[in-house]
N, C-alpha and C. Protein backbone atom coordinates (compact mmCIF):
# COMPACT_ATOMS: atom_id res chain seq x y z
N UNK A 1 -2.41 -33.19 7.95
CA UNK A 1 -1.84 -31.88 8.18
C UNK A 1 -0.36 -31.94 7.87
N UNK A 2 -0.07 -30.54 7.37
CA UNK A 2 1.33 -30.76 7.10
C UNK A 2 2.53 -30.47 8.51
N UNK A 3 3.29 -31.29 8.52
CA UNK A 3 4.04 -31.08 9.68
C UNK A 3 4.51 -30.05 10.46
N UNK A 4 4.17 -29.56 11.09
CA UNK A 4 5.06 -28.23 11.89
C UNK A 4 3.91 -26.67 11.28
N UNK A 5 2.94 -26.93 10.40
CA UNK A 5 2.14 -25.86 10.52
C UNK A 5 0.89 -25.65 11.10
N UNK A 6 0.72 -26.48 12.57
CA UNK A 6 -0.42 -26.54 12.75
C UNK A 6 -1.21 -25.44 13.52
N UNK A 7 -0.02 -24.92 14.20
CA UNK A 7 -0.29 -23.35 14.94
C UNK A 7 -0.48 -21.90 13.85
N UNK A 8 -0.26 -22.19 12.72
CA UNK A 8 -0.60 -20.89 11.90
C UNK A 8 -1.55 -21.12 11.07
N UNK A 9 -1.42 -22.52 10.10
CA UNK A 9 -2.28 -22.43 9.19
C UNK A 9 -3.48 -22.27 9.32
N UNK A 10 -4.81 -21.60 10.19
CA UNK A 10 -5.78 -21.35 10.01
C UNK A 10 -5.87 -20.12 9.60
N UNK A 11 -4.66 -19.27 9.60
CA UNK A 11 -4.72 -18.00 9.14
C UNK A 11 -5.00 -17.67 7.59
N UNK A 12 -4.35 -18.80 6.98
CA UNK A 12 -4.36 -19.03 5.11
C UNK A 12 -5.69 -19.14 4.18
N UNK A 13 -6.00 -19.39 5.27
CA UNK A 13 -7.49 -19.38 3.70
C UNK A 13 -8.81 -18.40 4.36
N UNK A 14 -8.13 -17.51 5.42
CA UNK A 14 -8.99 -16.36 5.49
C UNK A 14 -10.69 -16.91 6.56
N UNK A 15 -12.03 -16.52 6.23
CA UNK A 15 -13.27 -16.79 6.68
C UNK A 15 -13.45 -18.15 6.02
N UNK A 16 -12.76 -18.81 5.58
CA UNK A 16 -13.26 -20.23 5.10
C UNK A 16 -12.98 -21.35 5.73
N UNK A 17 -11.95 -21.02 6.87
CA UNK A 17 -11.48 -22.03 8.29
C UNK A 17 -12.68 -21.80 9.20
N UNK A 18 -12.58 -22.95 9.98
CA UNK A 18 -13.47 -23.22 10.65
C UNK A 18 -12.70 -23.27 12.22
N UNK A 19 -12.03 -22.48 12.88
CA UNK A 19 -11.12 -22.16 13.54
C UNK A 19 -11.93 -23.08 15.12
N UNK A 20 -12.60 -23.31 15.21
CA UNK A 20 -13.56 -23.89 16.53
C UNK A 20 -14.50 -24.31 16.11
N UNK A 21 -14.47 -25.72 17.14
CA UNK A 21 -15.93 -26.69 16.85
C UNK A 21 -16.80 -26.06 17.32
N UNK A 22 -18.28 -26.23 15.96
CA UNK A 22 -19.11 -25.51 16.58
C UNK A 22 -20.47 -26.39 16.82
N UNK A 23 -21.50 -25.76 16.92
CA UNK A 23 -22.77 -26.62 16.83
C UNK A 23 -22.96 -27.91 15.92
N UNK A 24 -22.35 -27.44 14.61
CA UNK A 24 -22.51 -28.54 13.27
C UNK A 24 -21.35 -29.81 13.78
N UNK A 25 -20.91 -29.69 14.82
CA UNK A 25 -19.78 -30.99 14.93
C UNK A 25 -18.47 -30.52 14.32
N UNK A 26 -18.04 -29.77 12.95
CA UNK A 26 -17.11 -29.31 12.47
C UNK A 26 -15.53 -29.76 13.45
N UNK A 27 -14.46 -30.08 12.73
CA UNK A 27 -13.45 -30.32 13.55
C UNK A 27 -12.93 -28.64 13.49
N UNK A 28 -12.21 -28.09 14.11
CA UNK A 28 -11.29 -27.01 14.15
C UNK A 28 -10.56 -27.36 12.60
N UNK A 29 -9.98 -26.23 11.96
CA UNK A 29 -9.36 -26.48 10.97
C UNK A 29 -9.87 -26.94 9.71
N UNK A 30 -10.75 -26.92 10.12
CA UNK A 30 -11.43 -27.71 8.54
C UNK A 30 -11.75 -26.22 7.42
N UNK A 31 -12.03 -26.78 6.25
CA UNK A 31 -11.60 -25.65 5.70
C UNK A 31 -13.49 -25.63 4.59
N UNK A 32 -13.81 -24.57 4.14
CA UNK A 32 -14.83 -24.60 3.72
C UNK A 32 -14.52 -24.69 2.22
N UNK A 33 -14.61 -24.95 0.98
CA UNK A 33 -14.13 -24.85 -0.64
C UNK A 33 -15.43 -23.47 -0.56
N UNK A 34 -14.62 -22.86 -1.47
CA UNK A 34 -15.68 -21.41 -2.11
C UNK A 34 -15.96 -22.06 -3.16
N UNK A 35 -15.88 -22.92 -3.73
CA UNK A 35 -16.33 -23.75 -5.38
C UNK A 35 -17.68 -24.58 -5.03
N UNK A 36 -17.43 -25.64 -3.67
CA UNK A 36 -18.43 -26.65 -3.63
C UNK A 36 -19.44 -26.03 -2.00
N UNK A 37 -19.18 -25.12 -1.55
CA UNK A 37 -18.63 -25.05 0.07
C UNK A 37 -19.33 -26.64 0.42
N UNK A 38 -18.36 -27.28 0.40
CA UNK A 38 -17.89 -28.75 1.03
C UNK A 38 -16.92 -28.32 2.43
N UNK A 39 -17.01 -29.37 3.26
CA UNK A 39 -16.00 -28.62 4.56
C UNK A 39 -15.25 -29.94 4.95
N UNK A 40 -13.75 -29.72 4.47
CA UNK A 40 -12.81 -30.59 4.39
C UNK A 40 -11.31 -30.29 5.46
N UNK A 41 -10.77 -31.08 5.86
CA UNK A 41 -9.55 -30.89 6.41
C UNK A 41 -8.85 -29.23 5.12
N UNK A 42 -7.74 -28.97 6.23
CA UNK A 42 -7.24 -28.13 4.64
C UNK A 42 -6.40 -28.76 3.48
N UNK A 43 -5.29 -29.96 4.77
CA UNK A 43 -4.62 -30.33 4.00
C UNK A 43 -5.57 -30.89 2.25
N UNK A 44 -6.34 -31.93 2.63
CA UNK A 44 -7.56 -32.74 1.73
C UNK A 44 -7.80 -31.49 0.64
N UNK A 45 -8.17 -29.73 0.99
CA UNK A 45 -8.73 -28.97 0.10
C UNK A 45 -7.24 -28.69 -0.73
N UNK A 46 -6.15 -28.70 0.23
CA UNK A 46 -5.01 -28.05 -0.92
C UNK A 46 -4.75 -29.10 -1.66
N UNK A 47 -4.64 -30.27 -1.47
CA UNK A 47 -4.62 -31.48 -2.47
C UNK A 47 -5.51 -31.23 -3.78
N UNK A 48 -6.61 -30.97 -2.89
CA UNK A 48 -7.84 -30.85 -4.22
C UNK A 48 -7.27 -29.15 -4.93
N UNK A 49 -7.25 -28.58 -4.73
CA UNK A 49 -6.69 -27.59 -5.82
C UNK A 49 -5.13 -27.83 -6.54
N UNK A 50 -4.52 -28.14 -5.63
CA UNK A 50 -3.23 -28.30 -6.56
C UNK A 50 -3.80 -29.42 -7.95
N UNK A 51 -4.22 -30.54 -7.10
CA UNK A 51 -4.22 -31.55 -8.62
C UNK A 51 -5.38 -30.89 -9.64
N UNK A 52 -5.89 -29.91 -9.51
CA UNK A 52 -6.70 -29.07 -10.08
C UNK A 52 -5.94 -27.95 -10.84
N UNK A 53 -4.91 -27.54 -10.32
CA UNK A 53 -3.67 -26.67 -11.03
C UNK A 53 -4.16 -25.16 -10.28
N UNK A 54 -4.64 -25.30 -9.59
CA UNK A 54 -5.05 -24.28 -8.67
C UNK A 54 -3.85 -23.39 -7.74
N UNK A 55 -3.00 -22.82 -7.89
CA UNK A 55 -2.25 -21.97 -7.33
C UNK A 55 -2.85 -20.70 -6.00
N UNK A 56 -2.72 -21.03 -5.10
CA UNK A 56 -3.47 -20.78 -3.75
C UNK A 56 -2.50 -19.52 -3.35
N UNK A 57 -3.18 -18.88 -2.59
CA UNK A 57 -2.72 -17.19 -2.50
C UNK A 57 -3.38 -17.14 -1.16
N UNK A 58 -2.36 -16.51 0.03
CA UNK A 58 -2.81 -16.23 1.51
C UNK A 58 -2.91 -14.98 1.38
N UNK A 59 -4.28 -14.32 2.47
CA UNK A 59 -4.46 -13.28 2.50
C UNK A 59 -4.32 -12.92 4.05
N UNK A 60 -3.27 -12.28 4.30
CA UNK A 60 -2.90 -12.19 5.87
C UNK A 60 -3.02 -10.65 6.43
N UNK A 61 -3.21 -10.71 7.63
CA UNK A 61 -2.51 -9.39 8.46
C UNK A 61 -1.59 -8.81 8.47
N UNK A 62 -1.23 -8.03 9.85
CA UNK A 62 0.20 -7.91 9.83
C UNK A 62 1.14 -8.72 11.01
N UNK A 63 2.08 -8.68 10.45
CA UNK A 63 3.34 -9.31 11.48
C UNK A 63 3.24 -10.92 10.91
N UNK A 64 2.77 -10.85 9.45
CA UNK A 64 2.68 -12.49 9.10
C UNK A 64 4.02 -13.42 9.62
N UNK A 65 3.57 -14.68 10.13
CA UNK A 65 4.53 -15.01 10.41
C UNK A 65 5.49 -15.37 11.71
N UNK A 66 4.78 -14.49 12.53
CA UNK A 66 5.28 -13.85 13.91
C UNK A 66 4.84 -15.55 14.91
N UNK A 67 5.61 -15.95 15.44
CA UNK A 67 5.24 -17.25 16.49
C UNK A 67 5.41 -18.28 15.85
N UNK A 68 5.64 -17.88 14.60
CA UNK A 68 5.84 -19.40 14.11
C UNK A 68 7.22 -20.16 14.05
N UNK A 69 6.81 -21.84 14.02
CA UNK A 69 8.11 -22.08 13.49
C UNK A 69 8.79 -21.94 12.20
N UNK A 70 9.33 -20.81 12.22
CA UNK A 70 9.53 -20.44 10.95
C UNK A 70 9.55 -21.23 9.69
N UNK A 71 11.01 -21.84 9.62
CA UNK A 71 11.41 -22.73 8.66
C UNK A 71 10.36 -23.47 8.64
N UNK A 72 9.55 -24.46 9.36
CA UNK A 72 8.61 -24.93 9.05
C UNK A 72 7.60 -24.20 8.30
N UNK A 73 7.06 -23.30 9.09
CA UNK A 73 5.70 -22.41 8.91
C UNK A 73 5.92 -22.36 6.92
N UNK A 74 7.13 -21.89 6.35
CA UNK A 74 7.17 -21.30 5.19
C UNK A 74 7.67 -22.73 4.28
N UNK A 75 8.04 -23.93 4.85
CA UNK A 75 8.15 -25.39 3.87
C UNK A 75 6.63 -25.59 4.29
N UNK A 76 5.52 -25.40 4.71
CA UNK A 76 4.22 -26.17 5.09
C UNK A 76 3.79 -25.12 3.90
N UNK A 77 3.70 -23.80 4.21
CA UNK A 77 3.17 -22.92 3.04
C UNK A 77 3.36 -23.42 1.44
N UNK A 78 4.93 -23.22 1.35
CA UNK A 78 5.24 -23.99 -0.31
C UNK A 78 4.06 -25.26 -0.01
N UNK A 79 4.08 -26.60 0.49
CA UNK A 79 3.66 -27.82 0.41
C UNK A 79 2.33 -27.73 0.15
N UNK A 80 1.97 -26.73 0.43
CA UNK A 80 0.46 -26.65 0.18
C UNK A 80 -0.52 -26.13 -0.44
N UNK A 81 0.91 -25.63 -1.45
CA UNK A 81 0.37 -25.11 -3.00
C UNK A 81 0.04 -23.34 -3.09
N UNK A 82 0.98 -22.78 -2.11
CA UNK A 82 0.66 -21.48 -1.89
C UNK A 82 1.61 -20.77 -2.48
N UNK A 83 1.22 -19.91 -3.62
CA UNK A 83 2.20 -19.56 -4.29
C UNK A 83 2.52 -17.85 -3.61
N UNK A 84 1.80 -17.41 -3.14
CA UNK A 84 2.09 -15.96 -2.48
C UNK A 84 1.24 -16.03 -1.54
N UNK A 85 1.93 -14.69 -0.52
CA UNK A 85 1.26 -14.35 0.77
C UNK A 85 1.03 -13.05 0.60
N UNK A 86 0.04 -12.57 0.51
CA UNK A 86 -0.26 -11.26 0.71
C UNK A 86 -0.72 -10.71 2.22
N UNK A 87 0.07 -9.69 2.55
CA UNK A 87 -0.09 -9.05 4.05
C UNK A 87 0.12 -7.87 4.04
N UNK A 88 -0.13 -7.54 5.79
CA UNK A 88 0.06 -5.87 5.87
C UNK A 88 1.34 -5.69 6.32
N UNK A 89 1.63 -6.84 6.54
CA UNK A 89 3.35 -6.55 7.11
C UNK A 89 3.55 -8.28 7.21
N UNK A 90 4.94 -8.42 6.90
CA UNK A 90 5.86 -9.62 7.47
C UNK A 90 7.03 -9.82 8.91
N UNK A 91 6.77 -10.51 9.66
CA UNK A 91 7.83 -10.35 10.10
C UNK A 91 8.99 -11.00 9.88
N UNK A 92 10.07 -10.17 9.62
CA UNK A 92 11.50 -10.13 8.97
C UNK A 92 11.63 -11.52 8.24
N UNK A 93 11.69 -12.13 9.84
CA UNK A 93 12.95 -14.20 9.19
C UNK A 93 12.09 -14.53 7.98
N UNK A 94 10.70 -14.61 8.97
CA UNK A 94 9.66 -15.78 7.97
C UNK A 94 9.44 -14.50 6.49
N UNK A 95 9.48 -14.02 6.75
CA UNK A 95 9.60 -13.04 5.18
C UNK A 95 11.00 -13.79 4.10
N UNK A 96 11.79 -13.87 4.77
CA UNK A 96 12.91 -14.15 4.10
C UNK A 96 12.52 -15.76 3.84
N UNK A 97 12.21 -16.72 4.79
CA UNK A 97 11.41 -18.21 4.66
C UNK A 97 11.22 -18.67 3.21
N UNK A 98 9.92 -17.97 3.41
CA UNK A 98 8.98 -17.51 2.25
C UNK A 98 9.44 -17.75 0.90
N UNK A 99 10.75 -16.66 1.02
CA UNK A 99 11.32 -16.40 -0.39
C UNK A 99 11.90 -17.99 -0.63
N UNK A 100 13.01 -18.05 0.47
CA UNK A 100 13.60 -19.29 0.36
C UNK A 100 13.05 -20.38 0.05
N UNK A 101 11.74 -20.14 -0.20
CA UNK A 101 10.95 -21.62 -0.63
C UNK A 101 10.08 -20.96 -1.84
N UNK A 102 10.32 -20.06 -2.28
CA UNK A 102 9.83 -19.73 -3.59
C UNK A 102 8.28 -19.76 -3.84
N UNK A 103 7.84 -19.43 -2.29
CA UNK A 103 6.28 -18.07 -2.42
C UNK A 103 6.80 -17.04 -2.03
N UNK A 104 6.18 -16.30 -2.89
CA UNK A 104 6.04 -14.44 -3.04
C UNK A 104 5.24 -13.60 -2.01
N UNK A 105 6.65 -12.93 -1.90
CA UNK A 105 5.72 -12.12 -0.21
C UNK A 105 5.41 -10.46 -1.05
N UNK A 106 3.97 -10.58 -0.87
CA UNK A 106 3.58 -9.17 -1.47
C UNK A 106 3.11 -8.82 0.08
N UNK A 107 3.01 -6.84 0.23
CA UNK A 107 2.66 -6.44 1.13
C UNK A 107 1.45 -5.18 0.57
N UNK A 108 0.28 -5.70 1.15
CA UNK A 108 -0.73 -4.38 0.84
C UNK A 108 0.15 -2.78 1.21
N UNK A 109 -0.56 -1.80 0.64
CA UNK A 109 0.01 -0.15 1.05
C UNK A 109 -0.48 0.06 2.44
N UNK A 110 -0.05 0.51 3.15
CA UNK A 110 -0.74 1.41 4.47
C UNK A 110 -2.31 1.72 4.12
N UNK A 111 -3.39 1.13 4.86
CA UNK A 111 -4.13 1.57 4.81
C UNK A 111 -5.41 0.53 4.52
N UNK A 112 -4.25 -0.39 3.50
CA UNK A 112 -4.91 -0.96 2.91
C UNK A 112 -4.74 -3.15 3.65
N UNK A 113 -6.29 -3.17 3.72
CA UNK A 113 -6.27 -4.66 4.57
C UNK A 113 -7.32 -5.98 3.66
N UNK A 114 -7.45 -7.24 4.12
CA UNK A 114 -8.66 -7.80 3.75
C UNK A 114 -9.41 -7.06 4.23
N UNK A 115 -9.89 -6.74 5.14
CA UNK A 115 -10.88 -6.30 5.72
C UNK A 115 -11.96 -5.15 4.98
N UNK A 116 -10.90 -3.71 4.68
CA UNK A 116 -10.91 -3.26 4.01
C UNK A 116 -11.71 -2.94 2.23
N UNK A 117 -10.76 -4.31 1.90
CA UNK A 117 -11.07 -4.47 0.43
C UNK A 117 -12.79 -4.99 0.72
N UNK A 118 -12.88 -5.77 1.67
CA UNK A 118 -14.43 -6.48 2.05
C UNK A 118 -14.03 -7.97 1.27
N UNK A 119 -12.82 -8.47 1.27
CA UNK A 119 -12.86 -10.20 0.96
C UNK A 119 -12.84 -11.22 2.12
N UNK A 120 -13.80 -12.25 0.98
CA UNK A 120 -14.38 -13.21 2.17
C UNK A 120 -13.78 -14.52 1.11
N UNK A 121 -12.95 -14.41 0.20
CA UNK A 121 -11.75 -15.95 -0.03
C UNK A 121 -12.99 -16.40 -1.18
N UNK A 122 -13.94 -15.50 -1.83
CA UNK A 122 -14.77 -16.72 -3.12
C UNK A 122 -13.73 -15.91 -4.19
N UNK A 123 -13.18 -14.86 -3.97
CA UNK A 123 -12.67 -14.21 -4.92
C UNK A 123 -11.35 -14.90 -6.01
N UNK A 124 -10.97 -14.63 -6.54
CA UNK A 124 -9.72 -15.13 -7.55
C UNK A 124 -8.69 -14.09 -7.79
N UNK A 125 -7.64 -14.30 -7.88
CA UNK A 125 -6.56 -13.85 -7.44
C UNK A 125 -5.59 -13.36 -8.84
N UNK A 126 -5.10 -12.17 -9.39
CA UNK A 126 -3.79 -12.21 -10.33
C UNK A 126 -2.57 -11.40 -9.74
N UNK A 127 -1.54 -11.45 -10.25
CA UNK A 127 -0.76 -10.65 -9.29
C UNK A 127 -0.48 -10.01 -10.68
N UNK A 128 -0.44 -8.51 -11.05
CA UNK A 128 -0.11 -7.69 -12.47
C UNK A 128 1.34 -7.26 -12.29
N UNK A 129 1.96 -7.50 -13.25
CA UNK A 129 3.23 -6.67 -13.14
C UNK A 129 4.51 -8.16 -12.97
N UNK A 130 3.90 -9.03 -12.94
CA UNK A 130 5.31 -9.85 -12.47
C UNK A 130 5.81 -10.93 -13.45
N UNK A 131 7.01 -10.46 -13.34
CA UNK A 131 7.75 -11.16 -15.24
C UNK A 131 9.14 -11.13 -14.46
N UNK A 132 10.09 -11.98 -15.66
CA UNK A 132 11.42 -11.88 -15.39
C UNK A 132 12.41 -10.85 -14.84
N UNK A 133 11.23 -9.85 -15.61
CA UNK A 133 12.49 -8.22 -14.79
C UNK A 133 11.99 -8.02 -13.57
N UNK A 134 11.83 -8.94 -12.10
CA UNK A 134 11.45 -8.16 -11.08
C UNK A 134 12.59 -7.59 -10.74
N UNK A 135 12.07 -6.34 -9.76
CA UNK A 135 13.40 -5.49 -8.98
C UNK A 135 12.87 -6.20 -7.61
N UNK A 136 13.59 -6.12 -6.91
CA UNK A 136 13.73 -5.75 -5.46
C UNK A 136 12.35 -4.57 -4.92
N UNK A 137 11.97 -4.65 -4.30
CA UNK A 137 10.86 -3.94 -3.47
C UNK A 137 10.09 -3.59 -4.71
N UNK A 138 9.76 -3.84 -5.65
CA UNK A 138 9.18 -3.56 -6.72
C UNK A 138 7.60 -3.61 -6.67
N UNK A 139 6.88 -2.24 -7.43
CA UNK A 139 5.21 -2.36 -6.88
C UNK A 139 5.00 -3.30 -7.75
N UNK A 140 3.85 -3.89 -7.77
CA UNK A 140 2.89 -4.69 -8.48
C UNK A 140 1.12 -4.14 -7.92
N UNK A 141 0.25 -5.02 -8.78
CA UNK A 141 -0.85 -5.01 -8.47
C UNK A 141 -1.19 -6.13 -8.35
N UNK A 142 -2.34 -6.51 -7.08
CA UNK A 142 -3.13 -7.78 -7.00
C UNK A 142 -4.61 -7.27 -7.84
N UNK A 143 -4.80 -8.04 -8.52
CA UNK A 143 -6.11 -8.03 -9.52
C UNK A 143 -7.14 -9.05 -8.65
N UNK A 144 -8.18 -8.35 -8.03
CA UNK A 144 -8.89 -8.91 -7.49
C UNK A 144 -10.56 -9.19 -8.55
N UNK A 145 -10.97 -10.67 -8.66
CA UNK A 145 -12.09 -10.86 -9.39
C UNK A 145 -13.00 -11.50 -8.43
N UNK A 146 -14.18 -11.19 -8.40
CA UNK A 146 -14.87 -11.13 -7.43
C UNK A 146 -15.94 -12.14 -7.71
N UNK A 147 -16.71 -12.40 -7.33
CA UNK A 147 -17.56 -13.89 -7.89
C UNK A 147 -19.22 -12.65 -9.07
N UNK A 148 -18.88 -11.93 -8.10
CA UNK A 148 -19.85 -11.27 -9.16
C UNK A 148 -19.50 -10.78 -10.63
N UNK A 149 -18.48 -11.22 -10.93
CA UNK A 149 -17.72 -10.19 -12.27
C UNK A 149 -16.85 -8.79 -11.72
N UNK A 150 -17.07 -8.22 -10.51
CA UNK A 150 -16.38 -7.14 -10.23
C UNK A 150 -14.87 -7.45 -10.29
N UNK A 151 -13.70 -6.15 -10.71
CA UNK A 151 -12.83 -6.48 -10.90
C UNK A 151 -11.95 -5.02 -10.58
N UNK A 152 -11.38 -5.42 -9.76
CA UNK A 152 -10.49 -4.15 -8.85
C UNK A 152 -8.85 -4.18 -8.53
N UNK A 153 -7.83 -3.75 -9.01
CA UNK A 153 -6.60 -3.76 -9.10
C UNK A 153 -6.06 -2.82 -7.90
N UNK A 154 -5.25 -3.40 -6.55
CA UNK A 154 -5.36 -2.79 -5.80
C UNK A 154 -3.57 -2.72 -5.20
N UNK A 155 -2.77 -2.03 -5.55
CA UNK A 155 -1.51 -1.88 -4.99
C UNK A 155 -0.78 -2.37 -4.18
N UNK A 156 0.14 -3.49 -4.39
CA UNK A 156 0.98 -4.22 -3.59
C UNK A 156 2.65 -3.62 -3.40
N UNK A 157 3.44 -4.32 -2.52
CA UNK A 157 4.91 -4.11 -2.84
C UNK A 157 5.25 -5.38 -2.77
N UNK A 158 6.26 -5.92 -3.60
CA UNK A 158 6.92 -7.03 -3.51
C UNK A 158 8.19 -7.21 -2.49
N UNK A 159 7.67 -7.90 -1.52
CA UNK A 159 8.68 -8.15 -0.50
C UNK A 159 9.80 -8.56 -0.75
N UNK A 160 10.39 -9.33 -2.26
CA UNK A 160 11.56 -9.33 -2.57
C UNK A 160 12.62 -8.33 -2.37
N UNK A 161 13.80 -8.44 -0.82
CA UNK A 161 14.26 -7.63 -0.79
C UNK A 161 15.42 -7.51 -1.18
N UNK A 162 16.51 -8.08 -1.83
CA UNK A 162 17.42 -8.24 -2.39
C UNK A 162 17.62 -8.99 -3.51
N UNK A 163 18.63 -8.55 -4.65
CA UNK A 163 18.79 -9.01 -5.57
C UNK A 163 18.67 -10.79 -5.45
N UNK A 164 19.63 -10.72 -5.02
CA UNK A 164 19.93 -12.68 -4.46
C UNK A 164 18.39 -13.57 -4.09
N UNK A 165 17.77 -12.91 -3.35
CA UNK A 165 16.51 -12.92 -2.91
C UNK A 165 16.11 -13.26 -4.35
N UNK A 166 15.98 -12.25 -5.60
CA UNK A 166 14.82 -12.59 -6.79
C UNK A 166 15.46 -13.38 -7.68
N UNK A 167 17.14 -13.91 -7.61
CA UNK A 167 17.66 -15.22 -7.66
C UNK A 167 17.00 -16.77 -7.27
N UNK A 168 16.88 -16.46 -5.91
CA UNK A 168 16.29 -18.16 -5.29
C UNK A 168 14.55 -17.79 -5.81
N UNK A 169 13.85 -16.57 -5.49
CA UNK A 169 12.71 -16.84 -5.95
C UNK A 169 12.30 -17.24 -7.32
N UNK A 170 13.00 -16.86 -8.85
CA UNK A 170 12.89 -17.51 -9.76
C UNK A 170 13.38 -18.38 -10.46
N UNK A 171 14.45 -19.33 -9.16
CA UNK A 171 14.61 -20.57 -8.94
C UNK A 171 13.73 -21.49 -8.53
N UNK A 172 12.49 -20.90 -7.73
CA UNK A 172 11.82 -21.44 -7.17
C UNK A 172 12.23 -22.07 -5.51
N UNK A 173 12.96 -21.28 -5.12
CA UNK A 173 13.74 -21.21 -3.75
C UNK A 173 14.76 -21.26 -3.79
N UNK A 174 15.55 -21.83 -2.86
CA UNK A 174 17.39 -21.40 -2.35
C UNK A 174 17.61 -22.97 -2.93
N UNK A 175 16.89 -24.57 -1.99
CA UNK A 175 17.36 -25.16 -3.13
C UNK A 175 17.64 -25.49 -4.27
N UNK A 176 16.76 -25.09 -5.33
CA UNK A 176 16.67 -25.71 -6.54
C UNK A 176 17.75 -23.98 -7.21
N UNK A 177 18.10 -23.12 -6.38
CA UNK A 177 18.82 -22.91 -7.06
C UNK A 177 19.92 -23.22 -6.81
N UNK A 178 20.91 -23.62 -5.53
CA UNK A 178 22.06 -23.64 -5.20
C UNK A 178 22.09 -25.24 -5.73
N UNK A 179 21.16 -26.22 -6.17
CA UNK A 179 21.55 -27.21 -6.82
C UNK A 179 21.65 -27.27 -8.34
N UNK A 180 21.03 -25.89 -8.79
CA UNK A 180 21.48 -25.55 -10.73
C UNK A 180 23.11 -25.00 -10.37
N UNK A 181 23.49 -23.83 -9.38
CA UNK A 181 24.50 -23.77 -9.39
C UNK A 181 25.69 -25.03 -9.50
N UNK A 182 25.17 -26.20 -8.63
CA UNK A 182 25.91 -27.33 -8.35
C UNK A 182 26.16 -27.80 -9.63
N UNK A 183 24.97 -27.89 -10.72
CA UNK A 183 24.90 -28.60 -11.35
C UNK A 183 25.68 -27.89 -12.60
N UNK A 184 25.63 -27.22 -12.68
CA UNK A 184 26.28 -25.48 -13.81
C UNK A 184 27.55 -26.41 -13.99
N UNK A 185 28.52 -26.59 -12.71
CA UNK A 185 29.90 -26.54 -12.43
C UNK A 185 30.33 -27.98 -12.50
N UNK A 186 29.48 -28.92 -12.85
CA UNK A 186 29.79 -29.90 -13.54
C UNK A 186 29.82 -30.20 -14.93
């Protein structure tokens, strides 16, 4: 497990955590693959997708974020190959986290939830609209592909809320940019 996310991360990969031991022995936390359903620690499954080139996408509630240790909560997220969080809301810090570690905080429209859409995590993920010119609060679409071939484009906002903000995010966070700055000025 990655350090300091052990109180949130069952929220990240949606119906595919295994949140309580159940009859099958299952540890808490273990995570199900929608590819093999094999049932693995999560850390073990995000390993297996990253070295797969697999770019991992959270599908959250609202108030993402809320109880956690922040700074941690959003370095465990980056570490584990999560390139965006999609929610119905963020709360504020860990919104800003997020950025600072260069995953993308998209927010569904009012109205609109997992629940809603009816996803259960076999689905695959695009985010439409996102290139060098982001703005600040800027819409996008999540392109949802469904294991059946269905394919549904469903209205996001990009939680990027300040210019500076879409600075460190296509730095790939606050370090790697305040160390190109460092490096600029030599």
């Amino acid at each position: 497990m990655v350090p300091g996310v052990e109180g949130g991360v069952t929220r990240y990969f949606g119906s595919r955590i295994r949140e309580n031991a159940d009859a099958t022995g299952e540890k808490p936390g273990a995570f199900t693959s929608a590819a093999t359903e094999e049932v693995m620690p999560i850390y073990d499954a995000s390993m297996k997708y990253q070295a797969a080139k697999v770019p991992l996408v959270v599908l959250a509630g609202q108030e993402y974020g809320t109880g956690s240790s922040r700074d941690w909560a959003a370095k465990g997220t980056n570490l584990l190959g999560v390139k965006a969080v999609v929610a119905q809301s963020f709360e504020r810090i860990h919104r800003s986290n997020l950025v600072g570690m260069g995953v993308l905080p998209l927010q569904f429209k009012d109205g609109t939830t997992v629940q809603s859409l009816k996803l259960d995590c076999t689905e695959t993920y695009d985010i439409v609209g996102l290139d060098a010119n982001l703005k600040p609060q800027q819409d996008l679409a999540l392109r949802i592909t469904r294991q059946g071939g269905g394919v549904e484009e469903v209205p996001v906002r990009c939680r990027i809320d300040t210019p500076i903000e879409i600075d460190y995010y296509q730095h790939g966070g606050i370090l790697p940019f305040v160390l190109r700055q460092l490096l600029a000025k030599v």
